[in-house]
Protein backbone atom coordinates (compact mmCIF):
# COMPACT_ATOMS: atom_id res chain seq x y z
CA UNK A 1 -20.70 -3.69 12.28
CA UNK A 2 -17.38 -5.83 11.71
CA UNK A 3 -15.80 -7.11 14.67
CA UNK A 4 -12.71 -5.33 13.84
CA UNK A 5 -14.88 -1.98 14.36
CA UNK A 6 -16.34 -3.48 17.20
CA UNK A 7 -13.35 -3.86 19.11
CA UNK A 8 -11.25 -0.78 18.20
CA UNK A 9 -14.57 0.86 19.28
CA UNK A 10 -14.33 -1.38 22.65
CA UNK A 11 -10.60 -1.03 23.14
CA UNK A 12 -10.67 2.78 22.79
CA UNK A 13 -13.53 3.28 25.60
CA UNK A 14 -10.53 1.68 27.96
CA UNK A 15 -8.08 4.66 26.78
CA UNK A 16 -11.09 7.20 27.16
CA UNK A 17 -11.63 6.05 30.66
CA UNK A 18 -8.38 5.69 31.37
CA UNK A 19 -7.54 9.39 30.08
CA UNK A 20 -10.71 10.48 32.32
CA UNK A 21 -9.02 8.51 35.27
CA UNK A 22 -5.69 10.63 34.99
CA UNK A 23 -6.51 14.04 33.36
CA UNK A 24 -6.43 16.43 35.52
CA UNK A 25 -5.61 14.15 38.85
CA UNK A 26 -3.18 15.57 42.13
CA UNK A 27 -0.39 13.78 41.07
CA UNK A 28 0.14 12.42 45.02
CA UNK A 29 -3.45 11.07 44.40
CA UNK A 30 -1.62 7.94 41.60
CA UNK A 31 -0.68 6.77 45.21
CA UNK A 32 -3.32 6.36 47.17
CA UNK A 33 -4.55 3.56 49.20
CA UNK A 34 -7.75 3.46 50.54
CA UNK A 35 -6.67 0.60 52.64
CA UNK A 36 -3.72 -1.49 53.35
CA UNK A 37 -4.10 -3.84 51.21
CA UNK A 38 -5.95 -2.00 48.01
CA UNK A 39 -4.56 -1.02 44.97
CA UNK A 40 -3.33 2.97 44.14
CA UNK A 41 -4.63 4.35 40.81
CA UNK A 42 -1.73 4.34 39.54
CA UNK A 43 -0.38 1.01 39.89
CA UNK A 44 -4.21 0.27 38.88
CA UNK A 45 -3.45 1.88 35.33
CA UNK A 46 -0.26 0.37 35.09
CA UNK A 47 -1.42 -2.64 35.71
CA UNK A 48 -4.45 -3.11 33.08
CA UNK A 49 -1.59 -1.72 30.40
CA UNK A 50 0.48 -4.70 31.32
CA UNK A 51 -1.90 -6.91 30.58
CA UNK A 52 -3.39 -5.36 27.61
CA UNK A 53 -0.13 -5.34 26.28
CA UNK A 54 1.19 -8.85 26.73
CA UNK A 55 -1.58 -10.29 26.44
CA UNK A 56 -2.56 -8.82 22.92
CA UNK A 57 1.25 -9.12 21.89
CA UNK A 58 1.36 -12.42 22.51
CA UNK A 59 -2.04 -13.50 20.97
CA UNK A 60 -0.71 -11.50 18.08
CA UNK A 61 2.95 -12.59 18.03
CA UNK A 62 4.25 -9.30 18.38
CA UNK A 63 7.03 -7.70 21.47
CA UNK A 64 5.18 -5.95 23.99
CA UNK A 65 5.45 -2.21 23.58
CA UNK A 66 6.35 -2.42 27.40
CA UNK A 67 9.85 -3.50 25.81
CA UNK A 68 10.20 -2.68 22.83
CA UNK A 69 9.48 1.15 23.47
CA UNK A 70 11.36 0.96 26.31
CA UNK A 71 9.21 1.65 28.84
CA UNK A 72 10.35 -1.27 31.38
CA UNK A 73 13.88 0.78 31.63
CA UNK A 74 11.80 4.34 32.09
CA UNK A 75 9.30 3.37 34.53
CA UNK A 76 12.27 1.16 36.65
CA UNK A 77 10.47 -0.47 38.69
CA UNK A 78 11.32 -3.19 41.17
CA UNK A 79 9.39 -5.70 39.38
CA UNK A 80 11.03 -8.43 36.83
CA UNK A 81 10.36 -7.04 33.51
CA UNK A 82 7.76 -9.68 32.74
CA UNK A 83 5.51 -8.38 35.64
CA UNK A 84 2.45 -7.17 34.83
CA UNK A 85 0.52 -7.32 38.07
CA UNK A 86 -1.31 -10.72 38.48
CA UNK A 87 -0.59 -12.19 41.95
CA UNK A 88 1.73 -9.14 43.16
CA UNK A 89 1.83 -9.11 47.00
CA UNK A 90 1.00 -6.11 49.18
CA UNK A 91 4.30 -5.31 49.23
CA UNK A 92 4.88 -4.91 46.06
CA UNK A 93 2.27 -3.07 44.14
CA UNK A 94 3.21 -0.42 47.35
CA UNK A 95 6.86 -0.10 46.03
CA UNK A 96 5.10 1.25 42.62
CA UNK A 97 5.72 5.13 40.97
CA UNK A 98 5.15 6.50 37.99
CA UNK A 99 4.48 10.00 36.83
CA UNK A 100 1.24 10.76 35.12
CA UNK A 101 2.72 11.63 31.97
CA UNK A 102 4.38 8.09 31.89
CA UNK A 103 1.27 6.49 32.87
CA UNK A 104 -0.92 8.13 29.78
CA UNK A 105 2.41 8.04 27.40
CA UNK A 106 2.18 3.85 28.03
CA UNK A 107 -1.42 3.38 27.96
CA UNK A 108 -1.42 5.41 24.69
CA UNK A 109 1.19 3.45 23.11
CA UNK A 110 -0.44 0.08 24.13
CA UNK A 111 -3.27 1.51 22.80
CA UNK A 112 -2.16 2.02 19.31
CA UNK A 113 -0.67 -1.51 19.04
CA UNK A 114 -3.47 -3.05 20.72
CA UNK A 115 -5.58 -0.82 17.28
CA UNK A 116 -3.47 -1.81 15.09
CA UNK A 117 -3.70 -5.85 16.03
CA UNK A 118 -7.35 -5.51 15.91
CA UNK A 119 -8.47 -3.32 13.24
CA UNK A 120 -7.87 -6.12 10.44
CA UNK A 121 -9.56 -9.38 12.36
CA UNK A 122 -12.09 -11.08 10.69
CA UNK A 123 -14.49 -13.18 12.48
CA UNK A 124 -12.76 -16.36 11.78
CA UNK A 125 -10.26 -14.91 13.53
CA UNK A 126 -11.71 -15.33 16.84
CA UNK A 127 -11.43 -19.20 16.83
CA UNK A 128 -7.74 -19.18 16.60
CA UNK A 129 -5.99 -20.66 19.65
CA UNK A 130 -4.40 -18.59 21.24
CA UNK A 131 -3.22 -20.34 24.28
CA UNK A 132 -3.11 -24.28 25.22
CA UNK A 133 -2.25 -24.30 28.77
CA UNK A 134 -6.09 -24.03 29.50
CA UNK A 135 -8.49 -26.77 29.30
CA UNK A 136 -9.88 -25.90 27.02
CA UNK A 137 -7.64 -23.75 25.09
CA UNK A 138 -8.02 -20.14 24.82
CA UNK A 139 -9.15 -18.39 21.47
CA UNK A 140 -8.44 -15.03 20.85
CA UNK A 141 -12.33 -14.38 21.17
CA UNK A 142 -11.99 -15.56 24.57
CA UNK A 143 -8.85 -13.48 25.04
CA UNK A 144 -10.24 -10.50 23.88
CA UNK A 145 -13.35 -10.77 25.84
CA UNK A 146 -10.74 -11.64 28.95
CA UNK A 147 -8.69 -8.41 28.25
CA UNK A 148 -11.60 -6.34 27.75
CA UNK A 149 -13.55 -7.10 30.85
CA UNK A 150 -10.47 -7.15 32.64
CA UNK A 151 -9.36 -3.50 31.84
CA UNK A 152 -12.85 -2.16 32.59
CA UNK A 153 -12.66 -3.39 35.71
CA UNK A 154 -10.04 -1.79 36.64
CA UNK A 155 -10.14 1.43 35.07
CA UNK A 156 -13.34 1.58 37.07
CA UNK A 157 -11.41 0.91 40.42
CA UNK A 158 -8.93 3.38 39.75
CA UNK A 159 -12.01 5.72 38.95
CA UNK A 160 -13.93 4.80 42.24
CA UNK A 161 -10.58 5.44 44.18
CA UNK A 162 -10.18 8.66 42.18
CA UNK A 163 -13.70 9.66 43.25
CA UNK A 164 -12.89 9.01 46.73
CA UNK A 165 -9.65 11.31 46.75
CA UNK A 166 -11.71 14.11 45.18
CA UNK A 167 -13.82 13.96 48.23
CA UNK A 168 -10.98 15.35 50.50
C-alpha cells in the first residue's frame, strides 16, 4: 500500500466517525457538558476541523477552507478567525454554536482538501519540514501522525459524550 492510500484511508475513518458522531444526534445534545469544565460535542467537532484544516493547509501551502469557503463568517463565532481551539479557556469553548448541518458541511469540506493534499504524497514526502519552531523541526510525517492522532482523539470524546447523552 502507498502512503498516499494509506492516509486518505486514515483521514477518511476521521469523517466516518465524525459523521457517526453527528448523524442522527438531538441537536441540543452539540451542547452538552458533562462538566464545567469539559468540552460539548460540538465545539469537540469543530475543533478537530480547525486543526485538520490549518494544519494540513499550512503543511501544504494552501488557505484553510475555514476561510476560503467562508465558513469563519457563517459559523460567527466569538473567536479571532485564526482560532482553532488549542488553549481556549472555559469560557470560551462555552460561548460556541453551530448547527449540525454546519458542523458536517465543514468537516466534509476539510475533508476533501485534506484528500486532495494527500492523495499524491510520496514517501519522500514525509521528510519535508514542515515547521522550524520545534526542536527538532517538524516533518510532515510527524504532522500527519500529529493531526491524525489528534482528531481520533477527539472524535472519540465527542462520541463518549454522545454516548452519555443517549443514556438520558
Amino acid at each position: 500500500m502507498a502512503i498516499a492510500e494509506l492516509l486518505v484511508d486514515a483521514f477518511s475513518r476521521v469523517q466516518e466517525s465524525v459523521h457517526g458522531v453527528l448523524d442522527g444526534i438531538d441537536p441540543d445534545d452539540l451542547l452538552l457538558r458533562v462538566d464545567r469544565a469539559a468540552n460539548p460535542i460540538g465545539w469537540l467537532i469543530w475543533h478537530l476541523t480547525r486543526v485538520e484544516d490549518d494544519h494540513l493547509a499550512d503543511a501544504a501551502g494552501v488557505e484553510q477552507v475555514w476561510t476560503a469557503r467562508g465558513f469563519a463568517k457563517t459559523f460567527a463565532l466569538p473567536y479571532d478567525v485564526d482560532a482553532h481551539g488549542y488553549g481556549q479557556s472555559s469560557t470560551e469553548v462555552a460561548a460556541f454554536t453551530a448547527s449540525i448541518d454546519l458542523l458536517r458541511s465543514y468537516h466534509d469540506a476539510v475533508h476533501q482538501q485534506t484528500i486532495r493534499i494527500v492523495e499524491s504524497l510520496t514517501d519522500d514526502d514525509l521528510d519535508r519540514v514542515v515547521d522550524k519552531r520545534w526542536d527538532p523541526p517538524v516533518t510532515l510525517g510527524v504532522r500527519l501522525v500529529s493531526v491524525l492522532t489528534d482528531t481520533l482523539q477527539h472524535v472519540g470524546q465527542a462520541a463518549y459524550v454522545r454516548g452519555i447523552a443517549s443514556r438520558d
